[in-house]
PDB file of N, CA and C in Angstrom:
ATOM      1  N   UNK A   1     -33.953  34.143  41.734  1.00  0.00           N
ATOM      2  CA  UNK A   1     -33.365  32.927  41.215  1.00  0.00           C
ATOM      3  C   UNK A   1     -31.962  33.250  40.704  1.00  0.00           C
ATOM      4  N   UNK A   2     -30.680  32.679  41.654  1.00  0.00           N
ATOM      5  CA  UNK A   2     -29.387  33.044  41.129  1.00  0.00           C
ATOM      6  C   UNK A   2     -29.175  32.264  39.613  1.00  0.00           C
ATOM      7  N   UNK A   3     -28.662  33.125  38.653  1.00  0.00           N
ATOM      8  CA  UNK A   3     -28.260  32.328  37.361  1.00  0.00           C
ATOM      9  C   UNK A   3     -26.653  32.783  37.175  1.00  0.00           C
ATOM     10  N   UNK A   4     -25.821  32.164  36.859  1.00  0.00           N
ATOM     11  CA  UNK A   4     -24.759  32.264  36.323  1.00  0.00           C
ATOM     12  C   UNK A   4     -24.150  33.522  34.760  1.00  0.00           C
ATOM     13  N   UNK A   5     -23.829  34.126  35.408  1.00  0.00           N
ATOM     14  CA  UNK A   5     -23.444  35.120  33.966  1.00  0.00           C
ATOM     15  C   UNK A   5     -21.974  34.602  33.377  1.00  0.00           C
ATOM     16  N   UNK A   6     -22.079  35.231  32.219  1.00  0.00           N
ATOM     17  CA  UNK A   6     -20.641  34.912  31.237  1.00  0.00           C
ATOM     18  C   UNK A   6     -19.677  35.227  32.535  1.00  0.00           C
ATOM     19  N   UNK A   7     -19.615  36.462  32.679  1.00  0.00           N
ATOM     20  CA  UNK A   7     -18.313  36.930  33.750  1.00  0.00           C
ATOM     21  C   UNK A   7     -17.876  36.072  34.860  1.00  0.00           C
ATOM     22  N   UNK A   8     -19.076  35.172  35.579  1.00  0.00           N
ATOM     23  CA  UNK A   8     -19.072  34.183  36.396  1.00  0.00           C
ATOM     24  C   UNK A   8     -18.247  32.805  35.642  1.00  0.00           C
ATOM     25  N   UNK A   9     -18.254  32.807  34.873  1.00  0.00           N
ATOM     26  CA  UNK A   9     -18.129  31.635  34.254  1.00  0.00           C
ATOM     27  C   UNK A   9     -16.584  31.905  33.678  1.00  0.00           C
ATOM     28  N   UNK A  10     -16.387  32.816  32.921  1.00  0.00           N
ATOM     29  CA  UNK A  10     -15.010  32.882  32.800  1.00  0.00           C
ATOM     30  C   UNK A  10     -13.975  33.453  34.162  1.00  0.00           C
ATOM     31  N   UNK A  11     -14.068  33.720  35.391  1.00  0.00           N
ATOM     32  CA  UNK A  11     -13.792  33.730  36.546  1.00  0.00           C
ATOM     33  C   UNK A  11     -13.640  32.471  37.061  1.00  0.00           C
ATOM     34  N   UNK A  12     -14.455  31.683  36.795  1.00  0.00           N
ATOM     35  CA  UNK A  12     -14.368  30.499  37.226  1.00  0.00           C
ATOM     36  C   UNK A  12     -12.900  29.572  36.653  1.00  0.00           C
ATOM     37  N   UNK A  13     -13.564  30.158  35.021  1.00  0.00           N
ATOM     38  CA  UNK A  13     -12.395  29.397  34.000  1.00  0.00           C
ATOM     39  C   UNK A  13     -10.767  29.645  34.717  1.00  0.00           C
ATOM     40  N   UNK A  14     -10.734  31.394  35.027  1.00  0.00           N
ATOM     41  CA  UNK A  14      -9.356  31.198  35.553  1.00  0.00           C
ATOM     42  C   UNK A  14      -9.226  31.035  36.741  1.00  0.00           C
ATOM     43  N   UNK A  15      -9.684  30.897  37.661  1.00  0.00           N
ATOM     44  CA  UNK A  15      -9.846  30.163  39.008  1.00  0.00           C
ATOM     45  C   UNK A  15      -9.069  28.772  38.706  1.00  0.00           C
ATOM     46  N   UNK A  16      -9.997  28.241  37.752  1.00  0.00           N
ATOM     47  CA  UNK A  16      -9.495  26.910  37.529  1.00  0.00           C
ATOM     48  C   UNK A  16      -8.215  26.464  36.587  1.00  0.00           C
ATOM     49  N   UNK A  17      -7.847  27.682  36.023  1.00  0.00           N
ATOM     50  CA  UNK A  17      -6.788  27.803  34.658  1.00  0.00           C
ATOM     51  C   UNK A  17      -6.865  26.827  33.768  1.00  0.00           C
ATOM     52  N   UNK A  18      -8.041  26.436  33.355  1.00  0.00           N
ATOM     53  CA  UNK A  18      -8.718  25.792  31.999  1.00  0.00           C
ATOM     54  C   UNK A  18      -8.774  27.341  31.182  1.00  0.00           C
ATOM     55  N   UNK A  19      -8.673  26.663  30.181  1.00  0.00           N
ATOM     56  CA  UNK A  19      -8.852  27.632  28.646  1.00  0.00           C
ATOM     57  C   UNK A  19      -9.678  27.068  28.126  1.00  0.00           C
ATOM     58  N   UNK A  20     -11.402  27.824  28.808  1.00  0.00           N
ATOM     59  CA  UNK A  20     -12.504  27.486  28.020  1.00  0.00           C
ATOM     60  C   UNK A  20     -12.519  28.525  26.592  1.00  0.00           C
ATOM     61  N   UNK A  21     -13.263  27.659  25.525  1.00  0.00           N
ATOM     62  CA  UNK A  21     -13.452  28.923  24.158  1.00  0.00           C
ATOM     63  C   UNK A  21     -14.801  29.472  24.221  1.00  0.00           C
ATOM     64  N   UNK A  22     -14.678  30.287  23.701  1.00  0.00           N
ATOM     65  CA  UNK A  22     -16.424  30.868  23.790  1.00  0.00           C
ATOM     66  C   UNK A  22     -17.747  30.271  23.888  1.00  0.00           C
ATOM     67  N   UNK A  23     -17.627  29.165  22.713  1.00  0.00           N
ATOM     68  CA  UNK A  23     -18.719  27.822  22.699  1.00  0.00           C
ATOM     69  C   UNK A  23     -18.692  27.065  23.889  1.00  0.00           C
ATOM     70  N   UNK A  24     -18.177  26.993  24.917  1.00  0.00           N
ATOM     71  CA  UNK A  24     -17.878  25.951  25.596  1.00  0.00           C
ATOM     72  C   UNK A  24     -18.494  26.803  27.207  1.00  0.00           C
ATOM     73  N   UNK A  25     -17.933  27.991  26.734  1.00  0.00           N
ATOM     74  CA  UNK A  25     -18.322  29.363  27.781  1.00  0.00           C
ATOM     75  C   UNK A  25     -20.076  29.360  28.343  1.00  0.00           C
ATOM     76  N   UNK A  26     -20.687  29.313  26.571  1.00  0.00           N
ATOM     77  CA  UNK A  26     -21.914  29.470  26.411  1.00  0.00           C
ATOM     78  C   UNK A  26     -22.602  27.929  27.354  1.00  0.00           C
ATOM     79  N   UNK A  27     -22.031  27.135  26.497  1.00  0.00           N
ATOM     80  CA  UNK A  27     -22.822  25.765  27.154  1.00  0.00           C
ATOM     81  C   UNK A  27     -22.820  25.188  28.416  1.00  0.00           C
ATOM     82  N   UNK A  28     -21.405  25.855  28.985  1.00  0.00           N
ATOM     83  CA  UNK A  28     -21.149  25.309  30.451  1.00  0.00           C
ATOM     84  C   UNK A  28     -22.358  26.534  30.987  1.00  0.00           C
ATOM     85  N   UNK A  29     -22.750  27.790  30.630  1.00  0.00           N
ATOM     86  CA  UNK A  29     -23.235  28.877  31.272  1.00  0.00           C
ATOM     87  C   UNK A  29     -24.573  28.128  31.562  1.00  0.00           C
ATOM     88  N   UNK A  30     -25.571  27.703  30.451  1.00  0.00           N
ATOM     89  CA  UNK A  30     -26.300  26.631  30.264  1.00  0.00           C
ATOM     90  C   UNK A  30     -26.701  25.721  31.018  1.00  0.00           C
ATOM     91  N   UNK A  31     -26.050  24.902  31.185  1.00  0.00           N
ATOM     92  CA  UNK A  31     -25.637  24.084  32.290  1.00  0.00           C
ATOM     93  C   UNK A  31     -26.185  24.340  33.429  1.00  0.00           C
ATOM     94  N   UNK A  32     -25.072  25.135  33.816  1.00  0.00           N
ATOM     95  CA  UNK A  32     -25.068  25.724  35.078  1.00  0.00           C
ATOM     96  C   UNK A  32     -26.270  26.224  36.014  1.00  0.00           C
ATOM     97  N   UNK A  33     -27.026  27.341  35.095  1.00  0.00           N
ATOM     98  CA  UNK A  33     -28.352  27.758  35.271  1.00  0.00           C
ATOM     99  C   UNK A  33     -28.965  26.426  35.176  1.00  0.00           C
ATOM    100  N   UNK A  34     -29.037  25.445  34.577  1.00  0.00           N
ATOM    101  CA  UNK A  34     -30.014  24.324  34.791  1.00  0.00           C
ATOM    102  C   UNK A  34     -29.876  23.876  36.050  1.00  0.00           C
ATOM    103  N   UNK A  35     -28.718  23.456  36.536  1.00  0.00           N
ATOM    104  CA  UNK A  35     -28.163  22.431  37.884  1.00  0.00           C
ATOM    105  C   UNK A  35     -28.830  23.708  38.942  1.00  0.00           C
ATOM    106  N   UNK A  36     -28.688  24.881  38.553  1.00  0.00           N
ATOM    107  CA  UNK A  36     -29.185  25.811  39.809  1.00  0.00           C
ATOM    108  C   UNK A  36     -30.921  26.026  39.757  1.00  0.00           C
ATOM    109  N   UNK A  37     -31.585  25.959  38.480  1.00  0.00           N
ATOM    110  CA  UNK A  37     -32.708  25.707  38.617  1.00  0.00           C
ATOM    111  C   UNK A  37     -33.371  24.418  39.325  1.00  0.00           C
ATOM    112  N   UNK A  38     -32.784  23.563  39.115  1.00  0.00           N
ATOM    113  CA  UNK A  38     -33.349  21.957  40.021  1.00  0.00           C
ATOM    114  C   UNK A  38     -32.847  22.071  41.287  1.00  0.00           C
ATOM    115  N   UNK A  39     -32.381  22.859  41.206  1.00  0.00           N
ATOM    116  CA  UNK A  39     -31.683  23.021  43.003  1.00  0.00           C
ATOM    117  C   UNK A  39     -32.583  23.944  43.695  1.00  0.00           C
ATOM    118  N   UNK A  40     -32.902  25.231  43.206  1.00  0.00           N
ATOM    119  CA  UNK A  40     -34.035  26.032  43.441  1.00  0.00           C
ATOM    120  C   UNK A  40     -35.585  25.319  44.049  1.00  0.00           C
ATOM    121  N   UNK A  41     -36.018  24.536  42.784  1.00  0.00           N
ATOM    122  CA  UNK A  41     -37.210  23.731  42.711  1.00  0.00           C
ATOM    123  C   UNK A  41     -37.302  22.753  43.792  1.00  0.00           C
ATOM    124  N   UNK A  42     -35.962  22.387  44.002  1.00  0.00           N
ATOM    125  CA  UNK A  42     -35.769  21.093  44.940  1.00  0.00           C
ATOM    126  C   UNK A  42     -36.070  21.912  46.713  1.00  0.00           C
ATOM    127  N   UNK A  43     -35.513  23.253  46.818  1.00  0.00           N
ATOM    128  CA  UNK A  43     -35.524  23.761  47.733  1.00  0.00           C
ATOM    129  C   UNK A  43     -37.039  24.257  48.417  1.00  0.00           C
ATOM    130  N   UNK A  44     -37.361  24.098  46.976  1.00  0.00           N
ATOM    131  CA  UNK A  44     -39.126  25.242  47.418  1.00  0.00           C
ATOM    132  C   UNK A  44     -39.966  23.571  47.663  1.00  0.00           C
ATOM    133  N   UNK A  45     -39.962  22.723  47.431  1.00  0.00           N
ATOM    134  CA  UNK A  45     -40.443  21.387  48.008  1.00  0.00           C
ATOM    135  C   UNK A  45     -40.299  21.198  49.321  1.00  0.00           C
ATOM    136  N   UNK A  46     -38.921  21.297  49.661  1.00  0.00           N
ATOM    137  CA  UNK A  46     -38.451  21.021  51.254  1.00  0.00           C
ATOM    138  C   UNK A  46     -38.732  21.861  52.314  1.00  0.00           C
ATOM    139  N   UNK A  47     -39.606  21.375  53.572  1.00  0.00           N
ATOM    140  CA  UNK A  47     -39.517  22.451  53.951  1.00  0.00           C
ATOM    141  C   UNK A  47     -39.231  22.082  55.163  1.00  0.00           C
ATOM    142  N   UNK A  48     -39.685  22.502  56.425  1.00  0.00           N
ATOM    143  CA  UNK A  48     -39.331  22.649  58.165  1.00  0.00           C
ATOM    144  C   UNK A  48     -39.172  21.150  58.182  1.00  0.00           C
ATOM    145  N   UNK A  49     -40.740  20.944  57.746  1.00  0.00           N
ATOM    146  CA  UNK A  49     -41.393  19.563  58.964  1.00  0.00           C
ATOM    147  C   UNK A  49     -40.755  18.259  57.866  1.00  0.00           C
ATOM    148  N   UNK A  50     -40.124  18.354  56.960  1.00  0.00           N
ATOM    149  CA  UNK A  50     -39.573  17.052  56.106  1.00  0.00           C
ATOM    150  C   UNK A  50     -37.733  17.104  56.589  1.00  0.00           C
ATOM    151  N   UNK A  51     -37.388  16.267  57.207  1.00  0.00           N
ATOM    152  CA  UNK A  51     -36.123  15.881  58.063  1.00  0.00           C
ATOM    153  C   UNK A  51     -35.219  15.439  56.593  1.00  0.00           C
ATOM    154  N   UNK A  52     -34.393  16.495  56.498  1.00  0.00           N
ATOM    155  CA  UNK A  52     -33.094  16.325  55.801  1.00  0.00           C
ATOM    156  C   UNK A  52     -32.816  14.494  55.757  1.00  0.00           C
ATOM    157  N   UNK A  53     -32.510  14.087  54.492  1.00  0.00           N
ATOM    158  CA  UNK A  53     -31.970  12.889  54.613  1.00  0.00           C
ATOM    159  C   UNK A  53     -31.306  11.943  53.141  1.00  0.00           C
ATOM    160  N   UNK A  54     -30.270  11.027  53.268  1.00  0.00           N
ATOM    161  CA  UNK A  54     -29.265  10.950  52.441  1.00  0.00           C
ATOM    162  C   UNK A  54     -30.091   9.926  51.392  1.00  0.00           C
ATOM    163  N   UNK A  55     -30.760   8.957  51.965  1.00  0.00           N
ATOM    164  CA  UNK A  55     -31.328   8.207  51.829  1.00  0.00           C
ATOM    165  C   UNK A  55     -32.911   8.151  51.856  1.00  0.00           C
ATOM    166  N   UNK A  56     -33.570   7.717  50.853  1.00  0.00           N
ATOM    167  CA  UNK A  56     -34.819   7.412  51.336  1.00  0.00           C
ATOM    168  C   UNK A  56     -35.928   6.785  52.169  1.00  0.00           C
ATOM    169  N   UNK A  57     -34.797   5.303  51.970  1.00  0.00           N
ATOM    170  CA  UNK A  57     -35.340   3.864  52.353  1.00  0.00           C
ATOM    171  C   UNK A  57     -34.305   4.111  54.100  1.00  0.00           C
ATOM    172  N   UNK A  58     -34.959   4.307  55.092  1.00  0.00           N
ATOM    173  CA  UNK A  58     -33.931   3.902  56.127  1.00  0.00           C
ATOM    174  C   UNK A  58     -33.167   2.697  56.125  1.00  0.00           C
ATOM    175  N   UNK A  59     -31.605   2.385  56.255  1.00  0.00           N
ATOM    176  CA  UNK A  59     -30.875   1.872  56.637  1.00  0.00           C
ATOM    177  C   UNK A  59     -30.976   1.009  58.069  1.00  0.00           C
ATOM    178  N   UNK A  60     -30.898  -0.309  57.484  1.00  0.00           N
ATOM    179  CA  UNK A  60     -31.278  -0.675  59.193  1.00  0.00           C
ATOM    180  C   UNK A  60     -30.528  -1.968  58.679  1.00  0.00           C
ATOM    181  N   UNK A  61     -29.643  -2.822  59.452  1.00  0.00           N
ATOM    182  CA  UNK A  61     -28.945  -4.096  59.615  1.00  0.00           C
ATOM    183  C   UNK A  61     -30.443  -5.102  60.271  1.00  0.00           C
ATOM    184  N   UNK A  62     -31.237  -5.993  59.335  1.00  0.00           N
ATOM    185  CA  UNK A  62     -31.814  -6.789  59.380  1.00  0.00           C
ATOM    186  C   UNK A  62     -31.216  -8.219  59.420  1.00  0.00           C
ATOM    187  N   UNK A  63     -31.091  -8.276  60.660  1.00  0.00           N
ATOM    188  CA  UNK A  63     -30.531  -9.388  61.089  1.00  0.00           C
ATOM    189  C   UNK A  63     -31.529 -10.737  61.591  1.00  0.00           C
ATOM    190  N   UNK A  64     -31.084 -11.919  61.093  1.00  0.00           N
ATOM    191  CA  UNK A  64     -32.250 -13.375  62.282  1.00  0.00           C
ATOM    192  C   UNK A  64     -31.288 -13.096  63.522  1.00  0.00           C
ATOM    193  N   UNK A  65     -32.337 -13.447  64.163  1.00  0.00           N
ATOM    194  CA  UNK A  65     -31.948 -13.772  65.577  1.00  0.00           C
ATOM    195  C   UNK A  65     -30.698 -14.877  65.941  1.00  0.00           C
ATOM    196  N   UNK A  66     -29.745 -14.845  66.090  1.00  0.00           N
ATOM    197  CA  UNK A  66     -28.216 -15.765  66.645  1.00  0.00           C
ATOM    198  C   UNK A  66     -29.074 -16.629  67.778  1.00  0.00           C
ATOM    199  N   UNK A  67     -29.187 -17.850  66.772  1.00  0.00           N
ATOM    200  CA  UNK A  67     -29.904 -18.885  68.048  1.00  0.00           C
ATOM    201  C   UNK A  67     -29.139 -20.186  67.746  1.00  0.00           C
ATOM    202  N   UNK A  68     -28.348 -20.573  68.665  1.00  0.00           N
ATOM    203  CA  UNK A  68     -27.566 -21.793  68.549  1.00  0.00           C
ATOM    204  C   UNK A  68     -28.397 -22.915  68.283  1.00  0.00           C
ATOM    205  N   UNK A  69     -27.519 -23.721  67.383  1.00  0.00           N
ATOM    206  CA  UNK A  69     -27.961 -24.996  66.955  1.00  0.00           C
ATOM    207  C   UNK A  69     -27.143 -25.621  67.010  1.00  0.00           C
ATOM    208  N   UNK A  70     -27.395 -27.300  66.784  1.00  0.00           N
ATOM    209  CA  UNK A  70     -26.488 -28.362  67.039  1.00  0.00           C
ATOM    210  C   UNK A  70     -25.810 -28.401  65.426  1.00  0.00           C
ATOM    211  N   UNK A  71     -24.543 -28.369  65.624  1.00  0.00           N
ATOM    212  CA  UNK A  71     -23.942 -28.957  64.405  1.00  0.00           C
ATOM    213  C   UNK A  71     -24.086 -29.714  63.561  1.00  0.00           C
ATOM    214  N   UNK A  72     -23.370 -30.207  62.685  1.00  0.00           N
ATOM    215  CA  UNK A  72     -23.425 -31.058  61.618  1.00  0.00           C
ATOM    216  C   UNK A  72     -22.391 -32.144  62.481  1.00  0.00           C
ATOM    217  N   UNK A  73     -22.863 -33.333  62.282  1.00  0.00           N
ATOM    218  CA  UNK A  73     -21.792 -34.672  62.434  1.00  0.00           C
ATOM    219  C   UNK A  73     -20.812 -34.257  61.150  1.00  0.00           C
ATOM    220  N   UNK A  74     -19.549 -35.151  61.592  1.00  0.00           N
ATOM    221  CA  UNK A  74     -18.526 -35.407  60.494  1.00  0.00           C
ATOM    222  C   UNK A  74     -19.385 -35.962  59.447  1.00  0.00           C
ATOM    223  N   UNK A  75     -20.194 -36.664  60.015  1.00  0.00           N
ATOM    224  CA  UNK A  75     -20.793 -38.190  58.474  1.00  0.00           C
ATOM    225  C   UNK A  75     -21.458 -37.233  58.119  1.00  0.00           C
ATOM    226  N   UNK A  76     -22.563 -36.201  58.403  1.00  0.00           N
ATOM    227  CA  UNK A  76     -23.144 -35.563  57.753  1.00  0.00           C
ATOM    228  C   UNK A  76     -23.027 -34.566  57.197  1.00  0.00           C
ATOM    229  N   UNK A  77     -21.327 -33.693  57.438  1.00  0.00           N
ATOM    230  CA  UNK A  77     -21.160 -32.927  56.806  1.00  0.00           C
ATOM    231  C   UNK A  77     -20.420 -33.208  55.238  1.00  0.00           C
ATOM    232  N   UNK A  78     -20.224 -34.760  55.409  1.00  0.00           N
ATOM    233  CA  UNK A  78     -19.310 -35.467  54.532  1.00  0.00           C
ATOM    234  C   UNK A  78     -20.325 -36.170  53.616  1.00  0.00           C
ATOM    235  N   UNK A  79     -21.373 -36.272  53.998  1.00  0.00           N
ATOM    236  CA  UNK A  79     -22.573 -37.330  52.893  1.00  0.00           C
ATOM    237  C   UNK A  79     -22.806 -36.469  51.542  1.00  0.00           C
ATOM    238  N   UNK A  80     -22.713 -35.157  51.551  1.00  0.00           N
ATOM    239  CA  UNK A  80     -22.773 -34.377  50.329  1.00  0.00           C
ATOM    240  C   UNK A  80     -21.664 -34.385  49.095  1.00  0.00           C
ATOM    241  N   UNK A  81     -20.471 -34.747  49.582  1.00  0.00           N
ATOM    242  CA  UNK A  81     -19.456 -34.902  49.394  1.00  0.00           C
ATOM    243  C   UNK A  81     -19.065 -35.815  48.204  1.00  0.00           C
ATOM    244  N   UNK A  82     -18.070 -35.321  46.897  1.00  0.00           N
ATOM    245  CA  UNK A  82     -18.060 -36.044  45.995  1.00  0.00           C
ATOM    246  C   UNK A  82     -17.196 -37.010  46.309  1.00  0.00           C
ATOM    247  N   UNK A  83     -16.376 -36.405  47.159  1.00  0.00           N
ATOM    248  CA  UNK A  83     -15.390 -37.348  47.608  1.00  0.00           C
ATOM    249  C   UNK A  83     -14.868 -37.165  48.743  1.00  0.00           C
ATOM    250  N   UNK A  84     -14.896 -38.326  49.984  1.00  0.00           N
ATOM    251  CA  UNK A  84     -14.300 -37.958  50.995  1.00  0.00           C
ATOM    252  C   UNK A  84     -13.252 -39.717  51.130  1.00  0.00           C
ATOM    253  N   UNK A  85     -11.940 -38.998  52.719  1.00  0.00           N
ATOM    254  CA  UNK A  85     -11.663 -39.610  52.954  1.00  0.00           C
ATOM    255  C   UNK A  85     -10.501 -39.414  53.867  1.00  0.00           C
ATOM    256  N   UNK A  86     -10.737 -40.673  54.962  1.00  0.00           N
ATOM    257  CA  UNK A  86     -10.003 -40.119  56.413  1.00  0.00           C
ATOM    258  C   UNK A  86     -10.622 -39.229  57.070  1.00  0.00           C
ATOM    259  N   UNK A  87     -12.374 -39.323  56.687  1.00  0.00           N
ATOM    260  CA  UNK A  87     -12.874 -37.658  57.520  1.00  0.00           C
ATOM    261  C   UNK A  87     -12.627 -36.764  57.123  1.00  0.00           C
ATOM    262  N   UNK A  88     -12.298 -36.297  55.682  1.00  0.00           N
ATOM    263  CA  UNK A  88     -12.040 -34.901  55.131  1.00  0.00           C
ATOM    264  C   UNK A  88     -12.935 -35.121  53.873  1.00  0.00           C
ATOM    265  N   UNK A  89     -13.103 -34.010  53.356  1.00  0.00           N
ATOM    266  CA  UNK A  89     -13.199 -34.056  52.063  1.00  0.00           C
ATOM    267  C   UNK A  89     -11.968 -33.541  50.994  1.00  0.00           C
ATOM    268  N   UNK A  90     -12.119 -34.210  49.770  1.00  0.00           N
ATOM    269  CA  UNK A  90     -10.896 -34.609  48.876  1.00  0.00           C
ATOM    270  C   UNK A  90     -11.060 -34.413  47.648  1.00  0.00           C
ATOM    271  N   UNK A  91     -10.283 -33.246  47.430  1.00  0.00           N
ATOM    272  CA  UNK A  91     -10.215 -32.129  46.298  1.00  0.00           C
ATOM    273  C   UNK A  91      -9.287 -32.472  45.643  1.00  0.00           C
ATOM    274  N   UNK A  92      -9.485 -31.888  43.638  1.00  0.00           N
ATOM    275  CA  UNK A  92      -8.153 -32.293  43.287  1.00  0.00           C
ATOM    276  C   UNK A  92      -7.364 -31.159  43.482  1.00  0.00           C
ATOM    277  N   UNK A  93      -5.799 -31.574  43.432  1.00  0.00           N
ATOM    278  CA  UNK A  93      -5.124 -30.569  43.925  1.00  0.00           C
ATOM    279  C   UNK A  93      -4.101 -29.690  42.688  1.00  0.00           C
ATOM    280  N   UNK A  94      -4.185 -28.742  42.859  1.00  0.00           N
ATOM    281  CA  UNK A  94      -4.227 -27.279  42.009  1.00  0.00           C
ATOM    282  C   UNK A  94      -3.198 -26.964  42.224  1.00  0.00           C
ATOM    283  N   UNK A  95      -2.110 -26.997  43.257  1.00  0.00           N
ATOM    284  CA  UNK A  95      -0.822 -26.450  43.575  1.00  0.00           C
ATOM    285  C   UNK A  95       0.145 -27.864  42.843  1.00  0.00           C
ATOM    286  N   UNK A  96       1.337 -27.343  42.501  1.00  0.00           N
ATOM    287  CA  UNK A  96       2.681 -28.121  42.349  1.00  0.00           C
ATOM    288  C   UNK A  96       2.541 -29.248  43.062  1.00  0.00           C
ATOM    289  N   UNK A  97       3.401 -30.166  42.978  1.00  0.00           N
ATOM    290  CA  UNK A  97       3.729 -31.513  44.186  1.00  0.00           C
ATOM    291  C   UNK A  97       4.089 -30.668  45.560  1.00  0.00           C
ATOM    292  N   UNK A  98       3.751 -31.947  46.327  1.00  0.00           N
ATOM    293  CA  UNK A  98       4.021 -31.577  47.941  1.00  0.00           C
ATOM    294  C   UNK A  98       5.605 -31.838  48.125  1.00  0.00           C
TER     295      UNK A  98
END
């Protein structure tokens, strides 16, 4: 089971040229060994016959079937309408004058 040592960890620090302090040394060390223990555990679960994967739930585009239908009439797309007129419907208007 790989664990992280101090020396690893301050190598890292100047790799990265952060100025960790000793306390910070300790807890990231901590850490570290944890994220590599669940990674370990996670590994000894997985094995040949279980197919690598990102997701659990497969991804699939559930689509209805594209089956043409007859439209809406003007009158009936307009009967819902708080207000129509001339065959449109008639909004108040939000922009400046025309």
């Amino acid at each position: 089971m790989p664990t992280f040592t101090r020396e690893e960890i301050e190598h890292l620090d100047d790799l990265a040229r952060i100025a960790l302090t000793d306390e910070e040394i300790t807890r990231l060390q901590g850490e570290l060994n944890v994220i590599a223990d669940s990674i370990n555990k996670v590994q000894e679960v997985a094995s040949d016959d279980v197919p690598p994967t990102a997701n659990p739930i497969p991804l699939e585009a559930y689509l209805r079937p594209d089956v043409a239908q007859t439209p809406l009439t003007q009158e009936e797309a307009l009967s819902g309408a708080p207000r129509a007129q001339a065959g449109m419907f008639v909004a108040p208007q939000i922009l400046g004058e025309e």
